[in-house]
Protein backbone atom coordinates (compact mmCIF):
# COMPACT_ATOMS: atom_id res chain seq x y z
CA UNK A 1 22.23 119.18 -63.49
CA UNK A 2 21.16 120.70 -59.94
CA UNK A 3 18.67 122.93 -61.64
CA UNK A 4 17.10 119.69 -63.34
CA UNK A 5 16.90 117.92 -60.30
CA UNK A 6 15.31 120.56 -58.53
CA UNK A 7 12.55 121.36 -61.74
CA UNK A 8 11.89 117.89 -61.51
CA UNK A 9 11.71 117.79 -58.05
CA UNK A 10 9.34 120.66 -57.94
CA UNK A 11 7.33 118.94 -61.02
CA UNK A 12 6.78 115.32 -58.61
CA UNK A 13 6.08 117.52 -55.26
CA UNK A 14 2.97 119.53 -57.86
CA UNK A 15 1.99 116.92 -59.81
CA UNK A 16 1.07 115.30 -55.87
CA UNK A 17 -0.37 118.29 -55.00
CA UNK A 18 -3.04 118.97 -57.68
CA UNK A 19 -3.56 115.47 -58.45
CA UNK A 20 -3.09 113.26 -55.29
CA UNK A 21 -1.23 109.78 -55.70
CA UNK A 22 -3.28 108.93 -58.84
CA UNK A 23 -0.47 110.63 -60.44
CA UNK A 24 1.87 108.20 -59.36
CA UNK A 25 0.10 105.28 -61.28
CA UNK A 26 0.66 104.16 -64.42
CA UNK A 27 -3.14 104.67 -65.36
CA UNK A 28 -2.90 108.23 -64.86
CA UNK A 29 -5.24 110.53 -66.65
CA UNK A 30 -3.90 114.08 -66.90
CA UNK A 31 -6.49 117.12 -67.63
CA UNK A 32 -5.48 120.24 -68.75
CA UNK A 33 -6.43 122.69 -66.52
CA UNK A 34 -4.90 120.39 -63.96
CA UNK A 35 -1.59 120.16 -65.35
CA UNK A 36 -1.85 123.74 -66.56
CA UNK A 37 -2.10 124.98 -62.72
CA UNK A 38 1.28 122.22 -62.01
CA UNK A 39 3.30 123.76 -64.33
CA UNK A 40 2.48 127.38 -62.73
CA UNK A 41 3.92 126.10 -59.63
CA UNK A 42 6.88 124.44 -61.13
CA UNK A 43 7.71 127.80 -63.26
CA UNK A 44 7.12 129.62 -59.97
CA UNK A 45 9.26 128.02 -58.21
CA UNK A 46 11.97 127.50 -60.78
CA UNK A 47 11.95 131.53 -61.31
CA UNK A 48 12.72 131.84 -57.66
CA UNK A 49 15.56 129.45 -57.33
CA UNK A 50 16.92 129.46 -61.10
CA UNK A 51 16.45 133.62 -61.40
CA UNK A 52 19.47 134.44 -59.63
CA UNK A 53 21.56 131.59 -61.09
CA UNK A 54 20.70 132.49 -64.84
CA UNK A 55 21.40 136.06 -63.63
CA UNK A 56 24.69 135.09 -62.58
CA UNK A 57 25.70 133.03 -66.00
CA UNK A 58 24.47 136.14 -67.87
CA UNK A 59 26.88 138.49 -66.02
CA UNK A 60 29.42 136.19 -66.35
CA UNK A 61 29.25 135.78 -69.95
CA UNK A 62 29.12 139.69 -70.31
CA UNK A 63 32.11 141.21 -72.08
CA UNK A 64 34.74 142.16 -69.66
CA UNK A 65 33.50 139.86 -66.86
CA UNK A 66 36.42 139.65 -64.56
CA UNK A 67 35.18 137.38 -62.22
CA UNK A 68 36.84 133.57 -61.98
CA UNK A 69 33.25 131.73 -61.13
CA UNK A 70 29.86 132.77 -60.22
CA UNK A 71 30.36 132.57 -56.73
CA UNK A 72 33.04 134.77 -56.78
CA UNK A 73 30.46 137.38 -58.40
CA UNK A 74 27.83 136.69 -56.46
CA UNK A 75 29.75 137.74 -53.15
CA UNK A 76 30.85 141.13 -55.05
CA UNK A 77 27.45 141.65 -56.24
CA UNK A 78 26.04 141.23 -52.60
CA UNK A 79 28.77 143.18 -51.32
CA UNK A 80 28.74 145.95 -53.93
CA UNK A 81 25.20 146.00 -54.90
CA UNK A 82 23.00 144.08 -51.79
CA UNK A 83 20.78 140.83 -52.02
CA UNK A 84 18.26 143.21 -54.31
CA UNK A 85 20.84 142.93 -56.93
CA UNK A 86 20.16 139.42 -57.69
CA UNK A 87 16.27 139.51 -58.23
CA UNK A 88 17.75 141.80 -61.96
CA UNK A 89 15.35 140.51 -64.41
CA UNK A 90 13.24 138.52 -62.01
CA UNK A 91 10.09 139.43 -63.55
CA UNK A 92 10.81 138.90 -66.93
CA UNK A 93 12.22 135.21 -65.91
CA UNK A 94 9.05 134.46 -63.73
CA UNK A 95 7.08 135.73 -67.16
CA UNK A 96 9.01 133.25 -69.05
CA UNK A 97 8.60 130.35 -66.55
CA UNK A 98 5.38 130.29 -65.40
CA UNK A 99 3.53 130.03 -68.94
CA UNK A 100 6.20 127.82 -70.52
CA UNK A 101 6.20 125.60 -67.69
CA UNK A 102 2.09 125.63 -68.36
CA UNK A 103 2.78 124.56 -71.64
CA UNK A 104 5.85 122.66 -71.61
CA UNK A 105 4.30 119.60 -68.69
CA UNK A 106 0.59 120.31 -70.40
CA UNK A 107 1.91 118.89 -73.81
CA UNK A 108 4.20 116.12 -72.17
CA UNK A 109 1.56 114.96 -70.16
CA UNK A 110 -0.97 114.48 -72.71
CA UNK A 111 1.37 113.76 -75.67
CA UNK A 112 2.52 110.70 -72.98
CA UNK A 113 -1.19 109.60 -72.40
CA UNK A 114 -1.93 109.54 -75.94
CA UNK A 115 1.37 108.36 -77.61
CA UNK A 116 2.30 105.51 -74.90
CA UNK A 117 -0.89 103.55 -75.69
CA UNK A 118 -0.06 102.68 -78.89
CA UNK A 119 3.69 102.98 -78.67
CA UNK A 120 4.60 101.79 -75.07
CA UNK A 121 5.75 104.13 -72.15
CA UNK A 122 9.20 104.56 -73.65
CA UNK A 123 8.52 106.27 -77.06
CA UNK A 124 5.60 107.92 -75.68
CA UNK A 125 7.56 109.71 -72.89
CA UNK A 126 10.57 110.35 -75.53
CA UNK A 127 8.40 112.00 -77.64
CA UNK A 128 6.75 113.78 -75.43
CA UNK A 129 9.79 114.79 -73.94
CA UNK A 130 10.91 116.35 -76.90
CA UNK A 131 7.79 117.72 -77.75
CA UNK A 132 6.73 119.33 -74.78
CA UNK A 133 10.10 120.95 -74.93
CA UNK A 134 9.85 122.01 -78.46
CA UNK A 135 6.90 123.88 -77.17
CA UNK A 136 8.54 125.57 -74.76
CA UNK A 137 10.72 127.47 -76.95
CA UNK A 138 8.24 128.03 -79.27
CA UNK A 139 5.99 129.92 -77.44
CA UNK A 140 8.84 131.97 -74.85
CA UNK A 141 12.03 132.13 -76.89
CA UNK A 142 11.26 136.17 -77.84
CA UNK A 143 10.77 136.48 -74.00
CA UNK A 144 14.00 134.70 -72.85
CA UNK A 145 15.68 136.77 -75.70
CA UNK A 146 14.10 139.83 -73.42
CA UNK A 147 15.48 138.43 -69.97
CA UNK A 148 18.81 137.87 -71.20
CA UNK A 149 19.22 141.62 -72.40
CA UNK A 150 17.93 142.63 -68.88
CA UNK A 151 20.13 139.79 -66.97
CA UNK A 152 23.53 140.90 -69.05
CA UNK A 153 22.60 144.44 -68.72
CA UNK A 154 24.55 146.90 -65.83
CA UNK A 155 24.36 145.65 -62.54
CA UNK A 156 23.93 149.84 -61.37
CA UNK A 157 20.80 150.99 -62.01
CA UNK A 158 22.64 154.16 -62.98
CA UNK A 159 24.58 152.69 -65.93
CA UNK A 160 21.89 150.32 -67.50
CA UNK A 161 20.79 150.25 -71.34
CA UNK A 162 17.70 149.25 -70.75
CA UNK A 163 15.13 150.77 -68.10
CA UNK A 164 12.33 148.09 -68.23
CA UNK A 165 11.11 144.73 -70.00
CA UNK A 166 9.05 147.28 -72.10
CA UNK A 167 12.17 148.99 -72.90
CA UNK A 168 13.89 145.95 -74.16
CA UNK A 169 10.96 144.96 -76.25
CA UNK A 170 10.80 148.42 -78.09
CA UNK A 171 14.59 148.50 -78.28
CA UNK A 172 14.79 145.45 -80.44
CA UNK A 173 11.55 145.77 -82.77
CA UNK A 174 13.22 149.03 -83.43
CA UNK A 175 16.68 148.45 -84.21
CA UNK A 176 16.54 144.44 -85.41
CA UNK A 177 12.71 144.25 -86.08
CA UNK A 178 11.05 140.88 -85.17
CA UNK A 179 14.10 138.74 -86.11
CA UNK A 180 16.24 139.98 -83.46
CA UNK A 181 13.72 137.96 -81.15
CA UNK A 182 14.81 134.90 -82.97
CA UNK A 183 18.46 135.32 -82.41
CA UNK A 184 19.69 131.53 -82.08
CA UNK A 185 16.40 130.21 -82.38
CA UNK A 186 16.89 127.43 -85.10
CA UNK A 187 20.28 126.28 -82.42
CA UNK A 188 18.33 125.57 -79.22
CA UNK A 189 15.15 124.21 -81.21
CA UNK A 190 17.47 121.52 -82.62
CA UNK A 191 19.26 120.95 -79.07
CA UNK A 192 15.63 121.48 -77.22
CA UNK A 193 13.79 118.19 -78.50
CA UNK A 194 16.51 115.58 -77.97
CA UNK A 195 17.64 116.69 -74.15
CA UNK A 196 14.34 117.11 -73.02
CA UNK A 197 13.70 114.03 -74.36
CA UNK A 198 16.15 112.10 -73.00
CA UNK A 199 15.49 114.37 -69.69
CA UNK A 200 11.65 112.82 -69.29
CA UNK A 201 12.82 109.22 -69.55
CA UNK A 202 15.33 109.81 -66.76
CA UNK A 203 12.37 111.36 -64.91
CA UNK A 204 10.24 108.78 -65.71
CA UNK A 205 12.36 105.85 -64.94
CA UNK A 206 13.08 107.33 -61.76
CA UNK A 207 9.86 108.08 -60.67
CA UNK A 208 9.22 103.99 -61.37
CA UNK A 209 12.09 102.99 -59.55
CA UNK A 210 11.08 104.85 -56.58
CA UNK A 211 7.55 103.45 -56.86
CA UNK A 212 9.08 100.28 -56.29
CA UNK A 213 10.74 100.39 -53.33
């Protein structure tokens, strides 16, 4: 819930950025490249606020997790392992983000223009919704397969599986060939399109409500 408030957040504060207050109005034309450059800075800044949080879920759902609740782990990894600790698979979630998030507002945004001409503002943003988030998946579900490996694996350097995101990718060709990045794929396709969705027309009714006061 936090972490949608604060991509959403991030995706209002962008969207102002790149486009000015035009992108406040109902009329609002989005361009690609445009709204290819605001989803960069949403996935940016997602990856550097949602990177040590996933990290943390992975580690807790890690076989023989002792730890009661993520805070609890995150003071023993500080303590045991430094701040460092918690940038583990950084990279690969920033690699994730930052295109997907390209992709993922690039499709809404247009699918929206497009869609809520003919259909009104409420089944063009749900079907955007879904359909931006659809895409998402689509095109970065073998690379979040990649940072979860890396953001389960051994919090000591010494004791990891897996020495790199190059590592990872070689590790599953080899042993579970291209399926094994498709692990669960057909699951969070199905539960991707409705809660994204439903996510935009929260957004979206939101964003008119505060345009109105």
């Amino acid at each position: 819930m936090l972490y949608s408030a604060w991509l959403f957040g991030l995706y209002g504060v962008s969207l102002r950025l790149v486009f000015g207050d035009r992108s406040m109005k109902p009329d609002f034309v989005p361009e690609v490249k445009g709204m290819a450059l605001v989803g960069g800075l949403v996935g940016i800044g997602c990856t550097i606020v949602g990177g040590p949080v996933e990290l943390l879920k992975s580690q807790l759902q890690r076989s023989g997790s002792h730890y009661k609740n993520t805070f609890d782990l995150s003071k023993a990894i500080i303590r045991q392992y430094g701040f460092k600790a918690l940038g583990q698979g950084f990279g690969t979630t920033l690699l994730r983000n930052t295109p997907g998030d390209m992709v993922i507002f690039t499709v809404y945004e247009m699918v929206k223009y497009k869609l809520s001409k003919n259909y009104g503002q409420f089944w063009g943003t749900l079907a955007a919704g879904g359909l931006g988030g659809a895409s998402f998946w689509l095109t970065m579900y073998p690379v979040d397969v990649v940072k979860s490996r890396i953001q389960s694996d051994h919090l000591d350097p010494r004791k990891r599986q897996y020495k790199n995101m190059r590592h990872v990718f070689r590790s599953i060709y080899r042993t579970e060939g291209m399926a094994g990045f498709y692990k669960g794929f057909s699951i969070c396709m199905l539960r991707s399109f409705p809660v994204n969705a439903l996510s935009f027309v929260v957004y979206e009714r939101a964003k008119n409500c505060k345009n109105y006061m």
